[in-house]
N, C-alpha and C. Protein backbone atom coordinates (compact mmCIF):
# COMPACT_ATOMS: atom_id res chain seq x y z
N UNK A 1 -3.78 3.36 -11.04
CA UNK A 1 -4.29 4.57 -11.64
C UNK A 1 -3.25 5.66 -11.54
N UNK A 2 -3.23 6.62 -12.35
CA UNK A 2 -2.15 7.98 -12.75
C UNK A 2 -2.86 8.97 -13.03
N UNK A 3 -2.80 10.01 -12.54
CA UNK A 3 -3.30 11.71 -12.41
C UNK A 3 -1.77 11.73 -13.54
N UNK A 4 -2.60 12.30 -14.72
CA UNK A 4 -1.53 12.81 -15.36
C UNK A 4 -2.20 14.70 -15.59
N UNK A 5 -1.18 15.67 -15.26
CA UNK A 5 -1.56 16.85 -14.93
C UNK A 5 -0.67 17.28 -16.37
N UNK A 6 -0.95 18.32 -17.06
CA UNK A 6 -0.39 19.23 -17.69
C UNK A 6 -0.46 20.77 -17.75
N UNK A 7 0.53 21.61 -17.62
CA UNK A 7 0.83 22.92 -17.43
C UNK A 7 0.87 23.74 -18.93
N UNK A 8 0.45 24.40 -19.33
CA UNK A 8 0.34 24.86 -20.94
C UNK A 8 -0.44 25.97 -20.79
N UNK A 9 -0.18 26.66 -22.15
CA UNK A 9 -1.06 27.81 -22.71
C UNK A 9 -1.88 28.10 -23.22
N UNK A 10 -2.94 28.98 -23.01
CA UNK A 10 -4.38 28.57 -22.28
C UNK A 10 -5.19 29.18 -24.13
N UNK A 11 -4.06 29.23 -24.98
CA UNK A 11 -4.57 29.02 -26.25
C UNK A 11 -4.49 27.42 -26.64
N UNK A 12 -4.31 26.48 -26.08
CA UNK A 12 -3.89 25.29 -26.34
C UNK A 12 -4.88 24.50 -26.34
N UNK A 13 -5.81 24.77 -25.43
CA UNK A 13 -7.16 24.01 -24.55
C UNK A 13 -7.78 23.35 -25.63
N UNK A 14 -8.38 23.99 -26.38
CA UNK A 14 -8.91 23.60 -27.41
C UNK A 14 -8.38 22.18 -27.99
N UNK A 15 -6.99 22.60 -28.78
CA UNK A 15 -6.61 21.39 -29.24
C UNK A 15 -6.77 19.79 -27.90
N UNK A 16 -6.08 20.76 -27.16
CA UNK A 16 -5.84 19.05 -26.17
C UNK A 16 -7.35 18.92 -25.80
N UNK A 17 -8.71 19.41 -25.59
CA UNK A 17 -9.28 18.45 -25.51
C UNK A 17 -10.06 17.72 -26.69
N UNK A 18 -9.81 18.23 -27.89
CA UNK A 18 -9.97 17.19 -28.83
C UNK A 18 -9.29 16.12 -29.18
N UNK A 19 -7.72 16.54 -28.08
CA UNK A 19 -6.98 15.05 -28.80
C UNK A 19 -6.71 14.16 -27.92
N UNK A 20 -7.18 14.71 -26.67
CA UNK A 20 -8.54 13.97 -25.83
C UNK A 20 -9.45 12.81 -25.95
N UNK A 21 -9.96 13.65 -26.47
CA UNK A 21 -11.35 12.99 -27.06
C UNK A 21 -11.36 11.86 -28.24
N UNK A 22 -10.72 12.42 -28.91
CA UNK A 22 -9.90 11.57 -30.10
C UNK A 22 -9.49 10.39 -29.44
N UNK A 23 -9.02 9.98 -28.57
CA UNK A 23 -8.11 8.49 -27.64
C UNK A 23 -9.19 8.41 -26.81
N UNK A 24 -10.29 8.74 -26.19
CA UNK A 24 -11.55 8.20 -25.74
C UNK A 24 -11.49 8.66 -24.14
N UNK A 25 -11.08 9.69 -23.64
CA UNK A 25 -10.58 10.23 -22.62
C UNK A 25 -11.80 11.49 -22.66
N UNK A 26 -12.71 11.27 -22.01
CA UNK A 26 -13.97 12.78 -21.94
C UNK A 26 -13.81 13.24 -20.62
N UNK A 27 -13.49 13.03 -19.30
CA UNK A 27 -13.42 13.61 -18.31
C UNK A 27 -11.88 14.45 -17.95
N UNK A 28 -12.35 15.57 -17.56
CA UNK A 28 -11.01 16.18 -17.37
C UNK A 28 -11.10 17.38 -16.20
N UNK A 29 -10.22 18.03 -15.86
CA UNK A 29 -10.45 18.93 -15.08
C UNK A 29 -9.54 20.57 -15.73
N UNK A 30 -10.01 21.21 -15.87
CA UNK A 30 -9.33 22.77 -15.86
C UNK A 30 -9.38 23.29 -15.14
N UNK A 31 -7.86 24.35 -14.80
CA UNK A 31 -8.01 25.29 -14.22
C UNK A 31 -7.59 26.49 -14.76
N UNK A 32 -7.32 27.28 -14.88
CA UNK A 32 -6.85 28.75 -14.66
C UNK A 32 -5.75 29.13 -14.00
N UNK A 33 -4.64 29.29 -14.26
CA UNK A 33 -3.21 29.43 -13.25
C UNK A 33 -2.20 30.44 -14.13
N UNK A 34 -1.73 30.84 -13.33
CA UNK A 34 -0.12 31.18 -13.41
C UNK A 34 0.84 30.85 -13.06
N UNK A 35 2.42 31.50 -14.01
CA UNK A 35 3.00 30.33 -13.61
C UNK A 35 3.99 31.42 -14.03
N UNK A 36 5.87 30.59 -14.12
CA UNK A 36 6.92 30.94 -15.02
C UNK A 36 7.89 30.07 -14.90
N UNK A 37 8.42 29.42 -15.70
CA UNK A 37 9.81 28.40 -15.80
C UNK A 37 10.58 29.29 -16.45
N UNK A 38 11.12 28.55 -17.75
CA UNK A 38 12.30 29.26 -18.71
C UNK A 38 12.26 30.80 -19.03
N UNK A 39 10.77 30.95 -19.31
CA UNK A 39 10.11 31.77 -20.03
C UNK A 39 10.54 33.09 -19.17
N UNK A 40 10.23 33.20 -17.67
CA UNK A 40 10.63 34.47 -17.13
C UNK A 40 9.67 35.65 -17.54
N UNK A 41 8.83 35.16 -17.71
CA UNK A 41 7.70 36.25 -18.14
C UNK A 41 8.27 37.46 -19.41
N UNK A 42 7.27 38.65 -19.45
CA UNK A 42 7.38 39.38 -20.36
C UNK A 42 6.92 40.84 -20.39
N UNK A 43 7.39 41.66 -20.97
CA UNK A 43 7.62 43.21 -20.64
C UNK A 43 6.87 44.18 -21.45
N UNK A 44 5.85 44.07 -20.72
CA UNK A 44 4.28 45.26 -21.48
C UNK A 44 4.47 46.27 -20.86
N UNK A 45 3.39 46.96 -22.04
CA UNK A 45 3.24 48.31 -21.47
C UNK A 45 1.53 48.33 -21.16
N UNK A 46 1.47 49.54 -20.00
CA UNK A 46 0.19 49.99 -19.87
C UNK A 46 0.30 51.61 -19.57
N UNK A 47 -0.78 52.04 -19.98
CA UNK A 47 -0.74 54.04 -20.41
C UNK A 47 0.82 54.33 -20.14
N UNK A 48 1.58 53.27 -21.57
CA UNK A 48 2.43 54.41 -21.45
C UNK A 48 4.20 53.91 -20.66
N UNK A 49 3.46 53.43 -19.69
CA UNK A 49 4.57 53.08 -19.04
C UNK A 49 4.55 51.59 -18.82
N UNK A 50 6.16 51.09 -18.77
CA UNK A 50 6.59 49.71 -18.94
C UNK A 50 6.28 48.96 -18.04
N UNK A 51 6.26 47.34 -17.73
CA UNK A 51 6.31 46.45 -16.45
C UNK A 51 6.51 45.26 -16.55
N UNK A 52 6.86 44.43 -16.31
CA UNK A 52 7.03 43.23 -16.21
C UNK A 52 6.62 42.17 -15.39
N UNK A 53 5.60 41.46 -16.28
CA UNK A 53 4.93 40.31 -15.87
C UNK A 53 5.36 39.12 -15.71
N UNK A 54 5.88 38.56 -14.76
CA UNK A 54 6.65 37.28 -14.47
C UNK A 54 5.56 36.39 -14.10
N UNK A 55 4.78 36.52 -13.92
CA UNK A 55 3.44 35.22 -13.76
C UNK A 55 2.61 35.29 -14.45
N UNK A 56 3.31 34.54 -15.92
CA UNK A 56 2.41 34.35 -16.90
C UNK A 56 1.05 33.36 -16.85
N UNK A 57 -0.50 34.11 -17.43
CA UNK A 57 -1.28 33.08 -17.69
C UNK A 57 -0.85 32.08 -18.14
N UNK A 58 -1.35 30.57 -17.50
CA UNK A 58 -1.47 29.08 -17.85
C UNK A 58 -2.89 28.59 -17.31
N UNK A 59 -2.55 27.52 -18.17
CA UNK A 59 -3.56 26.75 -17.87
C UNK A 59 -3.61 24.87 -17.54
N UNK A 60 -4.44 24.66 -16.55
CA UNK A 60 -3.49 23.18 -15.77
C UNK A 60 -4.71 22.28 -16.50
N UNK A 61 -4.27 20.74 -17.05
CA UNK A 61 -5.43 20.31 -17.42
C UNK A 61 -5.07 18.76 -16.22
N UNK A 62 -6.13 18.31 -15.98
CA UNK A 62 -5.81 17.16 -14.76
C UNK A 62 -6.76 16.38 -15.25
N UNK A 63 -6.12 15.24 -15.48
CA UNK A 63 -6.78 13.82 -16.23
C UNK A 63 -6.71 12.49 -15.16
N UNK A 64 -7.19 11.48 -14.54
CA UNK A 64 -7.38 10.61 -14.24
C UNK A 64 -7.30 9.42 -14.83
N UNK A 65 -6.35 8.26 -15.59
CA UNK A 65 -6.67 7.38 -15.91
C UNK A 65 -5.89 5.99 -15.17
N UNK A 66 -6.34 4.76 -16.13
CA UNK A 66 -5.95 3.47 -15.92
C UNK A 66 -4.39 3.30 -16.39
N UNK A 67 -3.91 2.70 -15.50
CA UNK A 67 -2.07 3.00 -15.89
C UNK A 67 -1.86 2.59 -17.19
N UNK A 68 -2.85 1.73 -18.12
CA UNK A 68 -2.67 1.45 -19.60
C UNK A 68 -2.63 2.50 -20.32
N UNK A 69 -3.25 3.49 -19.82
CA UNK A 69 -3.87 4.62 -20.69
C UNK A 69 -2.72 6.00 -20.66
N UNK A 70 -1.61 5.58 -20.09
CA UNK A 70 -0.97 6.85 -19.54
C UNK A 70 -0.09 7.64 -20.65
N UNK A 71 0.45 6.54 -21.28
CA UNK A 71 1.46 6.65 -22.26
C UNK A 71 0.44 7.31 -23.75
N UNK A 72 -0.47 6.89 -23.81
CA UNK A 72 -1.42 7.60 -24.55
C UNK A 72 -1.79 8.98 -24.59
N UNK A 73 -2.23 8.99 -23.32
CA UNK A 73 -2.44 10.52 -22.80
C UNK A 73 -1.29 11.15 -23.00
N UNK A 74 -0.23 10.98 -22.45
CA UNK A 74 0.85 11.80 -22.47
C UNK A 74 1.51 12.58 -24.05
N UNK A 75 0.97 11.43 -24.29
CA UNK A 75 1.50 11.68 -26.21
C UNK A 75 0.41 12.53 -26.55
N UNK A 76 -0.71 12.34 -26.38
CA UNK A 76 -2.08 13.18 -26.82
C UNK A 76 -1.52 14.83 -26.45
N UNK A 77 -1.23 14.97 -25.03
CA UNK A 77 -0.89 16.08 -24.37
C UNK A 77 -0.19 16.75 -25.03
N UNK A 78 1.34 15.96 -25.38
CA UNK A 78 2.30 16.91 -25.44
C UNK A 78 2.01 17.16 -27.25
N UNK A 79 1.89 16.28 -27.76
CA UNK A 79 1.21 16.80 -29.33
C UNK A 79 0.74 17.39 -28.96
N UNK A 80 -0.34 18.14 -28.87
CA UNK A 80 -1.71 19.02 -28.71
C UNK A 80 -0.94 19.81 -28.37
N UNK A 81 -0.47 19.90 -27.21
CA UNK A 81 0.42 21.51 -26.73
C UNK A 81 1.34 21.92 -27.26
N UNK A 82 2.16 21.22 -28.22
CA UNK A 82 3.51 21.65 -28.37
C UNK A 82 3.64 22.61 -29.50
N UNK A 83 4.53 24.08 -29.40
CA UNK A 83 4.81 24.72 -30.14
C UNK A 83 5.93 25.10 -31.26
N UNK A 84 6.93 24.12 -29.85
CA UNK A 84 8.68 24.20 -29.53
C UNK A 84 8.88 25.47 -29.64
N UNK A 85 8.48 26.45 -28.92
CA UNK A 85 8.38 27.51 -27.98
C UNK A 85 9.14 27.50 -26.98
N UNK A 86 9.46 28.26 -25.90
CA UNK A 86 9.73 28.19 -24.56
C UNK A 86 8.57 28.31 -24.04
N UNK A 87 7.65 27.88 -22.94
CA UNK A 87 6.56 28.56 -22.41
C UNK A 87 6.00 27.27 -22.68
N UNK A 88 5.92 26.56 -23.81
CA UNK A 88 4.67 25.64 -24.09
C UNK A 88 4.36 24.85 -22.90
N UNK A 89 5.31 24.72 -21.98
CA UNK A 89 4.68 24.04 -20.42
C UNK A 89 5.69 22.69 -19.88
N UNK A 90 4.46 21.59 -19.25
CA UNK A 90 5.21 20.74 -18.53
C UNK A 90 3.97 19.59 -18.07
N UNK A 91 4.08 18.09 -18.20
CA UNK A 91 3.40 16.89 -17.67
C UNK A 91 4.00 16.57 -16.93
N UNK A 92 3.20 16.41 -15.90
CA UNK A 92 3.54 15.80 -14.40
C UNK A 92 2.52 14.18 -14.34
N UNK A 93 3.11 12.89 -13.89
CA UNK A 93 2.24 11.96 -13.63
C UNK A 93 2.72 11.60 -12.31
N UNK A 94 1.43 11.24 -11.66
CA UNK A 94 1.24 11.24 -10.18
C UNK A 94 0.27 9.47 -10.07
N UNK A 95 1.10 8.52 -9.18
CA UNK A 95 0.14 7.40 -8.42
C UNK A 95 -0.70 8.06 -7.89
N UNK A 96 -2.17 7.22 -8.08
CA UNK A 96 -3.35 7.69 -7.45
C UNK A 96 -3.55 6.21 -6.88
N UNK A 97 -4.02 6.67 -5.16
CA UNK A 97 -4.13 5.28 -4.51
C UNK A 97 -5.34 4.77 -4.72
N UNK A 98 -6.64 5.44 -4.61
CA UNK A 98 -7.81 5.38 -4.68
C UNK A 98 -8.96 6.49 -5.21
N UNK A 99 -9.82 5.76 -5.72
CA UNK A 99 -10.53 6.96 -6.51
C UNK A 99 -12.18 6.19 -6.61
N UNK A 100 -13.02 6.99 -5.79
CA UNK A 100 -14.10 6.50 -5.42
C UNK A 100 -15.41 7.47 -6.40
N UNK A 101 -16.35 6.80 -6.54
CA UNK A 101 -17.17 7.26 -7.51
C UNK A 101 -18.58 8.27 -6.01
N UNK A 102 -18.31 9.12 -6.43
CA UNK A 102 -20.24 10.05 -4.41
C UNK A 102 -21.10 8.96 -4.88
N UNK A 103 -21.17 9.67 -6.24
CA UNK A 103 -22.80 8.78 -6.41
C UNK A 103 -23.21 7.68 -6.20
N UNK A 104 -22.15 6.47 -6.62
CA UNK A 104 -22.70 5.29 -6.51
C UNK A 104 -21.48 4.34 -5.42
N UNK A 105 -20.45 5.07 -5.16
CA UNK A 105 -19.52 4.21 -4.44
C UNK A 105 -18.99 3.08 -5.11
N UNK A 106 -18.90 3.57 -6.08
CA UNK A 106 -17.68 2.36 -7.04
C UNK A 106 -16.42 2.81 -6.50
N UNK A 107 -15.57 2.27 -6.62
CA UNK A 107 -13.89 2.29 -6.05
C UNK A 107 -13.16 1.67 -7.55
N UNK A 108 -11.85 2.25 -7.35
CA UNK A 108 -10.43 2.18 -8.24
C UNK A 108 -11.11 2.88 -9.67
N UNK A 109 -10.53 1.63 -10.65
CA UNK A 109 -10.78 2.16 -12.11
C UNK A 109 -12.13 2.36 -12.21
N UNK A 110 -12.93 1.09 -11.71
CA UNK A 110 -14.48 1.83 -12.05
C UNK A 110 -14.68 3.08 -11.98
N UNK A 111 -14.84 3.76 -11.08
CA UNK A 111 -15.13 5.10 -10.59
C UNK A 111 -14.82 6.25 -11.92
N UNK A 112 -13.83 5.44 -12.34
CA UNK A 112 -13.15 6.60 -13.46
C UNK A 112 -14.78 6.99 -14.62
């Protein structure tokens, strides 16, 4: 199993979880984050006077699947997010050793 995580902009959500859904993938996790790579944030104003925001809103999406499924997802992801922007983000995939279901105590892929 692979935690595939993605880092993106939190106008994006939308698309990726329809293209999601679209490849048969309904469980997911969001969060809410900030962040800055290339991008280095950006230089607003408020009443008036200037500042600079280097921890731009993002948004993390964290998926769980079967190592068949990874290369799928990943393509789903980075389509869905991509602007070719700077900022549009970053996929991270992570081994998952075990993944157990509270309710019923299924273990590995079941659980998913």
């Amino acid at each position: 199993m692979k935690k595939v995580e993605c880092i993106t902009r939190p106008l994006k959500l939308d698309a990726i979880k329809e293209a999601l859904s679209a490849i048969g993938i309904i469980g997911m996790t969001v969060s809410e984050v900030r962040g800055c790579g290339q991008q280095k944030g950006r230089t607003e104003k408020y009443r008036g006077t200037e500042y600079v925001v280097t921890l731009l809103p993002k948004i993390k999406v964290e998926v769980v699947v079967a190592d068949s499924r990874v290369e799928d997802v990943v393509k789903a992801l980075a389509d869905s997010a991509r602007t070719g922007e700077i900022g549009d983000g970053k996929i991270f995939v992570y081994s998952i050793e075990e993944a157990v279901r509270i309710r019923t105590g299924e273990r590995g892929e079941q659980a998913l």
